[in-house]
Each structure stands twice: as structure tokens, then as C-alpha cells.
C-alpha atoms as a PDB file:
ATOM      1  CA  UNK A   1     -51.240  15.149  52.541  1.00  0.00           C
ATOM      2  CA  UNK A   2     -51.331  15.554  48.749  1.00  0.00           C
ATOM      3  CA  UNK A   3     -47.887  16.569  47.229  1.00  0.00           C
ATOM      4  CA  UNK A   4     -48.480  19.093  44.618  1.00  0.00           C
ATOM      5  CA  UNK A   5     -46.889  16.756  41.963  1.00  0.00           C
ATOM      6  CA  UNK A   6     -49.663  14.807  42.008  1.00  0.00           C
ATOM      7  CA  UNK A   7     -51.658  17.438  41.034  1.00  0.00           C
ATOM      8  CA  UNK A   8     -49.721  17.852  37.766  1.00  0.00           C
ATOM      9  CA  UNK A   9     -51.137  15.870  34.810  1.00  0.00           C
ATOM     10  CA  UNK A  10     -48.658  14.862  31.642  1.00  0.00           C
ATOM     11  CA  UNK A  11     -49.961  14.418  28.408  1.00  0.00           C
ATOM     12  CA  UNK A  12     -47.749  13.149  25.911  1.00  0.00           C
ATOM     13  CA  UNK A  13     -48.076  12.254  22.242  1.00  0.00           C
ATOM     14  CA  UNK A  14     -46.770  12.932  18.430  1.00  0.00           C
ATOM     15  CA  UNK A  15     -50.150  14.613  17.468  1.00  0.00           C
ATOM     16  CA  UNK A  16     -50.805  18.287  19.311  1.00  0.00           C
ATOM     17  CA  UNK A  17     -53.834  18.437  18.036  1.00  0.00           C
ATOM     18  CA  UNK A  18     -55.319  15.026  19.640  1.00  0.00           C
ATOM     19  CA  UNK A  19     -52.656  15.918  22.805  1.00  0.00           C
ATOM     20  CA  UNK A  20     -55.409  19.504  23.207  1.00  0.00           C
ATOM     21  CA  UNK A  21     -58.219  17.650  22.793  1.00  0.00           C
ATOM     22  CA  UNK A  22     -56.780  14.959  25.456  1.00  0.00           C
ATOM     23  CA  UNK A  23     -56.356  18.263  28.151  1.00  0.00           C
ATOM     24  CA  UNK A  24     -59.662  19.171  27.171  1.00  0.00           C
ATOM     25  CA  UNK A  25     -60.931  15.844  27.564  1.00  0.00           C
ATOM     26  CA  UNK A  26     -59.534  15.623  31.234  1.00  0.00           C
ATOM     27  CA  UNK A  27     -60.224  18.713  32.091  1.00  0.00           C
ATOM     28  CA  UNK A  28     -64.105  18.240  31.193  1.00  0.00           C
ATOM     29  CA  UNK A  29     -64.056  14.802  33.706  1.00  0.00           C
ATOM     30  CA  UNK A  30     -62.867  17.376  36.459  1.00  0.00           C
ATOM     31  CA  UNK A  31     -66.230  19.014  37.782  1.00  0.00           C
ATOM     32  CA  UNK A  32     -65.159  20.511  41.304  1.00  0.00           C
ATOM     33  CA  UNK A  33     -61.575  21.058  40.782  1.00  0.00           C
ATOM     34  CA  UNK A  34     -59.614  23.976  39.244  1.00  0.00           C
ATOM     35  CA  UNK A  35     -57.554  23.182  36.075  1.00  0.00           C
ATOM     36  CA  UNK A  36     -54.986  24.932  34.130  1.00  0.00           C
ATOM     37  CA  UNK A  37     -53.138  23.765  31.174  1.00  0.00           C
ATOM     38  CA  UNK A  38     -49.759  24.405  30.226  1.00  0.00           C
ATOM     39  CA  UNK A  39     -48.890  24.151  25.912  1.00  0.00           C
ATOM     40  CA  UNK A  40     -45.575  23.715  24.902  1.00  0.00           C
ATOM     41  CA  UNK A  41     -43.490  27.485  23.826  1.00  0.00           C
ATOM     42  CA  UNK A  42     -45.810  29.358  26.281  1.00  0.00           C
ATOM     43  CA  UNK A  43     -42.307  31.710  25.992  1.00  0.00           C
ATOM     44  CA  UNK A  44     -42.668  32.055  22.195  1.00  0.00           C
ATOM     45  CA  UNK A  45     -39.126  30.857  21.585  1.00  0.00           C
ATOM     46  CA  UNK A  46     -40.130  28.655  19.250  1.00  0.00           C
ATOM     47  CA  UNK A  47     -42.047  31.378  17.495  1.00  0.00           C
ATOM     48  CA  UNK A  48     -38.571  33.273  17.656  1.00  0.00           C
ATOM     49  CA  UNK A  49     -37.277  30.150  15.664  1.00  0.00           C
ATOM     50  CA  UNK A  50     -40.483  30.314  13.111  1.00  0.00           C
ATOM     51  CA  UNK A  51     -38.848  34.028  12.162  1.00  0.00           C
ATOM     52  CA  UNK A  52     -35.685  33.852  12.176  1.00  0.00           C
ATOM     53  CA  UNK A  53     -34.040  34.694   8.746  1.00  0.00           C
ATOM     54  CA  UNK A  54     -32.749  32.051   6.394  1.00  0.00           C
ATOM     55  CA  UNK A  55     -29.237  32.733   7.145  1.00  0.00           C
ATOM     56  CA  UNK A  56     -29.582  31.731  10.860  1.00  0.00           C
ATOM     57  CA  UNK A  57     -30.623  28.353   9.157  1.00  0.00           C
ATOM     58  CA  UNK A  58     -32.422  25.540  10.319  1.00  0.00           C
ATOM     59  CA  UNK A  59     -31.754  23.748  14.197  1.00  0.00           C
ATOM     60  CA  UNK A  60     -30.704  20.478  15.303  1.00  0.00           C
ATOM     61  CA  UNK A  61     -32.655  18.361  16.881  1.00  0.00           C
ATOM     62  CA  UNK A  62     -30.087  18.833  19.927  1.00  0.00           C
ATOM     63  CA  UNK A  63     -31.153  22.382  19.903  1.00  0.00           C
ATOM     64  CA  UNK A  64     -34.870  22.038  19.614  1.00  0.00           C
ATOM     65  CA  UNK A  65     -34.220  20.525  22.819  1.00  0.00           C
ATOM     66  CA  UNK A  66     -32.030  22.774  24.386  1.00  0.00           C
ATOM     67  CA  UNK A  67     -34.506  25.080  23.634  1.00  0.00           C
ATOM     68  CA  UNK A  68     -37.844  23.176  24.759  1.00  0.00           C
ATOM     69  CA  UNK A  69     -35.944  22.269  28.070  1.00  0.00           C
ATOM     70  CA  UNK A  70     -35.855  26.434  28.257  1.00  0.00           C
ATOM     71  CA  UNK A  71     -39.366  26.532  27.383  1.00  0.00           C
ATOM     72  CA  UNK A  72     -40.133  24.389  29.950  1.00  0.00           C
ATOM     73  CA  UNK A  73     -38.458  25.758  33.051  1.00  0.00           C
ATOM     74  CA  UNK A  74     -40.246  29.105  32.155  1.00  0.00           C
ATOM     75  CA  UNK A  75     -43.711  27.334  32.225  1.00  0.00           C
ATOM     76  CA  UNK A  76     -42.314  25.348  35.094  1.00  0.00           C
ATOM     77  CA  UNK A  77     -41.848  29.120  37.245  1.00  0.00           C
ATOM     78  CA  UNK A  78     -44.352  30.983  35.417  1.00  0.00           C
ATOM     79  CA  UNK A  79     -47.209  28.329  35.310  1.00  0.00           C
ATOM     80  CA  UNK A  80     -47.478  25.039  36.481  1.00  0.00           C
ATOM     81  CA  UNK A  81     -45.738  25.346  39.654  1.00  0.00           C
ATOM     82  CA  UNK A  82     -47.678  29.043  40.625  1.00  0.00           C
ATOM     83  CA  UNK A  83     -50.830  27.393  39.579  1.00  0.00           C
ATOM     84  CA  UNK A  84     -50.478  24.231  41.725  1.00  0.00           C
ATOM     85  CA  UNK A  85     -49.272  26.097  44.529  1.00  0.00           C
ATOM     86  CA  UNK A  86     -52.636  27.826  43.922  1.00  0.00           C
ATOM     87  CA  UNK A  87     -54.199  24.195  44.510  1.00  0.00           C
ATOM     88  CA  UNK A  88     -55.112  23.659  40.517  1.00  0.00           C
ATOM     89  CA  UNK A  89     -54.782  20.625  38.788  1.00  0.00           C
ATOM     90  CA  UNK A  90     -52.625  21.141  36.234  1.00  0.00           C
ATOM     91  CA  UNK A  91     -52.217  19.463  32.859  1.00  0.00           C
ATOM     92  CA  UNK A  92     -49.337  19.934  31.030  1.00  0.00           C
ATOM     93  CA  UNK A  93     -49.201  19.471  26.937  1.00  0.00           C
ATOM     94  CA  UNK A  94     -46.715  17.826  26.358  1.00  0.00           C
ATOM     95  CA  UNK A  95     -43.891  17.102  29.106  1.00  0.00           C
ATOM     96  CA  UNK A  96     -41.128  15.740  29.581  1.00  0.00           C
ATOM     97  CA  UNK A  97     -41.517  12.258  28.031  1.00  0.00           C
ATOM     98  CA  UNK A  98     -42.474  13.710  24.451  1.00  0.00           C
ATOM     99  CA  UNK A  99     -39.106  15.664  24.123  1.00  0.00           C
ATOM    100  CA  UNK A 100     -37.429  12.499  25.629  1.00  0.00           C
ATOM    101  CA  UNK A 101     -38.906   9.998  22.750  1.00  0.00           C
ATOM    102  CA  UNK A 102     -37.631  13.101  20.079  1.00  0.00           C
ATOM    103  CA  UNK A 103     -34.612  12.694  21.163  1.00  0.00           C
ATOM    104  CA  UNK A 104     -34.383   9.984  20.916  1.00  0.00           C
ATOM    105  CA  UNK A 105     -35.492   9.166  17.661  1.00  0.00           C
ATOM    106  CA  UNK A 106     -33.458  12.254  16.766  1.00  0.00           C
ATOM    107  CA  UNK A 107     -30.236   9.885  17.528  1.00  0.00           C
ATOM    108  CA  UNK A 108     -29.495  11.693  21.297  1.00  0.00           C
ATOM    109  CA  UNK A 109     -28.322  10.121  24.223  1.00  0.00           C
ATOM    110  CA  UNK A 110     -30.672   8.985  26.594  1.00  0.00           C
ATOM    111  CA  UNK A 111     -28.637   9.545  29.588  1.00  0.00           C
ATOM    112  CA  UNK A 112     -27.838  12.882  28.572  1.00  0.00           C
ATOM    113  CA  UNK A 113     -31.343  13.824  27.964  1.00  0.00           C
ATOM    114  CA  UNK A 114     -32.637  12.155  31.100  1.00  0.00           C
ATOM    115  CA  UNK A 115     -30.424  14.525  33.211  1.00  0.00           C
ATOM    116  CA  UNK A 116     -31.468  17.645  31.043  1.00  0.00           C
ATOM    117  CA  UNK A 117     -35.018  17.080  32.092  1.00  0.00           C
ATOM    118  CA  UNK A 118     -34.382  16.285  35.547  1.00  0.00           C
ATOM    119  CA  UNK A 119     -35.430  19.669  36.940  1.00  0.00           C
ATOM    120  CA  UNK A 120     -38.985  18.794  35.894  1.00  0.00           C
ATOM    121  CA  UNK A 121     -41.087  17.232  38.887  1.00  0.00           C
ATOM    122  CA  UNK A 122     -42.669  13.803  38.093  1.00  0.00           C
ATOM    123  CA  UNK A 123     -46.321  14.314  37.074  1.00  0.00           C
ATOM    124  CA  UNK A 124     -48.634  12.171  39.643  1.00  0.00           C
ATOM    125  CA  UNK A 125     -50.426  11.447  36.267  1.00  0.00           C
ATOM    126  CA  UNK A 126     -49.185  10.478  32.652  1.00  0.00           C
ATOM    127  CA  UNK A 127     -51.338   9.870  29.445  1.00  0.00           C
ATOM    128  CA  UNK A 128     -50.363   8.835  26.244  1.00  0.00           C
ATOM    129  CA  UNK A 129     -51.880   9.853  23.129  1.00  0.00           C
ATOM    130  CA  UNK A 130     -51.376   7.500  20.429  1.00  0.00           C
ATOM    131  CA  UNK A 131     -53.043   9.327  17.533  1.00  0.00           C
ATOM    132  CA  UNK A 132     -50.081   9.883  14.442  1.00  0.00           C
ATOM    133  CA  UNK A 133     -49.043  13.218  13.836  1.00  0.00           C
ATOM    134  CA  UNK A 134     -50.941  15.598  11.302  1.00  0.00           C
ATOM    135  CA  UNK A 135     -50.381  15.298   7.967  1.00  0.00           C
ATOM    136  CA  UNK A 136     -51.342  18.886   6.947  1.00  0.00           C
ATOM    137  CA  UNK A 137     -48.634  21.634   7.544  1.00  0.00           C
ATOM    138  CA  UNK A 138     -51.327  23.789   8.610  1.00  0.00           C
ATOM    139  CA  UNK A 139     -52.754  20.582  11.289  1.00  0.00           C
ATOM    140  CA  UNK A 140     -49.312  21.142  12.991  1.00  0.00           C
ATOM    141  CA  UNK A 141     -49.441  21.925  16.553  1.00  0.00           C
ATOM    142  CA  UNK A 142     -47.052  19.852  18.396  1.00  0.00           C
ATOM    143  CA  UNK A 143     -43.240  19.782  19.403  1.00  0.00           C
ATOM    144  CA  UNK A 144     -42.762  17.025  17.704  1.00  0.00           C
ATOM    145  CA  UNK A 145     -44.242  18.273  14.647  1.00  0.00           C
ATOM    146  CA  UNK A 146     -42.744  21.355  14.435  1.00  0.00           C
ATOM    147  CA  UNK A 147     -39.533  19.489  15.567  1.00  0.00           C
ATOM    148  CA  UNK A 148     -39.715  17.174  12.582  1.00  0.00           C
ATOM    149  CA  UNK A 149     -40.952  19.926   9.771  1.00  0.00           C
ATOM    150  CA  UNK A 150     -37.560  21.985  11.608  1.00  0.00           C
ATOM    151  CA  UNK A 151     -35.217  19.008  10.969  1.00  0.00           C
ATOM    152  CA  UNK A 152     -35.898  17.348   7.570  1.00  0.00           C
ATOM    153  CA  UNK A 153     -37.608  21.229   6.312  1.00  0.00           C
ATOM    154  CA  UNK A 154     -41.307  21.780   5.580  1.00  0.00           C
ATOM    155  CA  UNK A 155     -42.083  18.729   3.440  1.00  0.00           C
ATOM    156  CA  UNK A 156     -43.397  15.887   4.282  1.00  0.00           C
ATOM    157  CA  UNK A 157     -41.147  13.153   2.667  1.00  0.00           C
ATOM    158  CA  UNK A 158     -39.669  10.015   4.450  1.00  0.00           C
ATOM    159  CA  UNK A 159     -37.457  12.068   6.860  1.00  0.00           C
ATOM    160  CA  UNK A 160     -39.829  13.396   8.636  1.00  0.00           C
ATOM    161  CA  UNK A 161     -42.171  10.755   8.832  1.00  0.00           C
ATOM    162  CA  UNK A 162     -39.434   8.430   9.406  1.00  0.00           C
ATOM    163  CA  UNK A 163     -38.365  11.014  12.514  1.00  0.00           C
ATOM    164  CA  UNK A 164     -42.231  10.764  13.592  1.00  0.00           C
ATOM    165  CA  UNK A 165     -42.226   7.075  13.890  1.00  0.00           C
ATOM    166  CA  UNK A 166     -39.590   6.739  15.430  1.00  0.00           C
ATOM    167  CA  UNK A 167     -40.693   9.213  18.100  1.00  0.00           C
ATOM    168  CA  UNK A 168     -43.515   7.339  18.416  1.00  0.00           C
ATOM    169  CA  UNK A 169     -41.782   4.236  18.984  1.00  0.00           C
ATOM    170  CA  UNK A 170     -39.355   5.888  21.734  1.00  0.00           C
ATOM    171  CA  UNK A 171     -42.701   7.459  23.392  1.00  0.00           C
ATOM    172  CA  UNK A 172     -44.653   4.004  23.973  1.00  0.00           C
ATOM    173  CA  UNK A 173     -41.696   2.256  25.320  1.00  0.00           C
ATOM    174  CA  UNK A 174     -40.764   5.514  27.549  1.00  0.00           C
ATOM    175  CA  UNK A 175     -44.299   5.384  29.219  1.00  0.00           C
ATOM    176  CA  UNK A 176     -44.306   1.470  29.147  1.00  0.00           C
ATOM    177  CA  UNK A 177     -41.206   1.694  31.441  1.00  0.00           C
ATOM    178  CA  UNK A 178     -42.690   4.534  34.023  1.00  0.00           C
ATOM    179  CA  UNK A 179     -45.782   2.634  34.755  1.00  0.00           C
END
């Protein structure tokens, strides 16, 4: 019998650009199956955070991920689980092991963000995407990106790419662990 977690495909990464193509990579191997994809702030709370006014200023990195663990649960009950009830594969971009490494690199305690993201089922597939994150404001379609332009503001000096690399870092070893 095939548990619908293993249905559900995680793709992880610092890049949402490559992380899309990656979904649209697996999704083109899959030639009799259905297959949905879930994107990170299919709610539009982070678009909420785009336009808020100056004076609600800028969030920490804590609640980026407050937030993205909200995110989640509503693609969790609105997408991914309806869809692989449906019998879809699903592929979700990113997961839980993307918000993990950012919080990590963002100085948060692993243990406490391990049992935020425990309501998220284990994916019965994970893939990494090692590509570096955009460099172009305008190239930035990821959590972490838009995580990182949040935290150290919308340049690009060492903050931020110090926050990406670190991310990075966090990311390899996370999925090096849950192989």
C-alpha cells in the first residue's frame, strides 16, 4: 500500500528560480502520473509583508518563519494534502528543510525549529538544489531570498550574502543527515 507521503516530493534550495525549474524538471520525468506543485506564500502573506508601510518595519528572521510555518499549514490543508488524497504526486517548492537551514543560519535554535515544523509530513522524496541564490533583485523568487533581502534590506552587501551562505551551508548538512 503506498502511504500518501510518499507521494509528496521536497525540493529544497537557496535559488527559487533553479528550485521551479527542478519541479518542472521532475514533473516532465513523470509521464503517467498526475502532478501538482506547491510554491512557497501560496497564502500571499508574504506579499502582505512586501506592502506593508515603513512604519511596520522590517521582520526578523524568527518571524519570517513564524510566518512561512503559517504559509505552510495553509498549503498543507489547501493543497498538498487535498491533492494527494486525490492520488497526485505532489512536489512541494521549497519545504521544510529550506526554512530549517534559514534558521539556522539566521542564528535560531534548531530544536525549536525542528518542533515548529513538525506538523509537516516527511516527503517520501527530497532534492537538493545547489545552484546560489540570484544575484538580481528582480531574479528573486525564493524564501530564502526574500528572507535575506527582508533581514539585511534590499541590497546586496555582505549581510545578505553572508545570510545566503550560511543557509546554504545549514541546507547540505540538513539533507546529508536525512538520507
Amino acid at each position: 500500500m503506498n502511504r500518501t507521503s510518499d507521494r509528496l516530493i521536497a525540493i529544497d534550495g537557496v535559488n527559487g528560480n533553479a528550485m521551479s525549474a527542478a519541479a518542472k524538471s521532475r514533473i516532465s520525468t513523470e509521464k503517467k502520473r498526475r502532478v501538482g506543485v506547491s510554491y512557497w506564500d501560496a497564502s500571499g502573506i508574504f506579499g502582505e509583508v512586501v506592502v506593508a508601510e515603513d512604519a511596520a518595519g522590517r521582520p526578523s528572521a524568527r518571524t519570517l518563519l513564524l510566518l512561512y510555518a503559517a504559509d505552510l499549514a495553509f498549503r498543507l490543508r489547501w493543497e498538498i494534502k487535498p491533492a494527494l488524497e486525490e492520488g497526485l504526486l505532489v512536489v512541494a517548492v521549497p519545504y521544510v528543510d529550506t526554512a530549517i537551514a534559514f534558521g539556522r543560519a539566521a542564528g535560531l535554535d534548531a530544536g525549536w525549529l525542528t518542533d515548529m515544523f513538525s506538523f509537516a509530513p516527511r516527503p517520501g522524496e527530497r532534492k537538493l538544489v545547489p545552484a546560489p541564490a540570484a544575484r538580481s533583485i528582480s531574479d528573486r523568487k525564493g524564501f530564502v531570498e526574500f528572507g535575506c533581502q527582508q533581514i539585511a534590506g534590499a541590497h546586496s552587501g555582505p549581510p545578505r550574502r553572508l545570510l545566503i551562505r550560511r543557509t546554504g551551508s545549514h541546507l547540505r548538512a540538513v539533507t546529508h543527515r536525512k538520507k
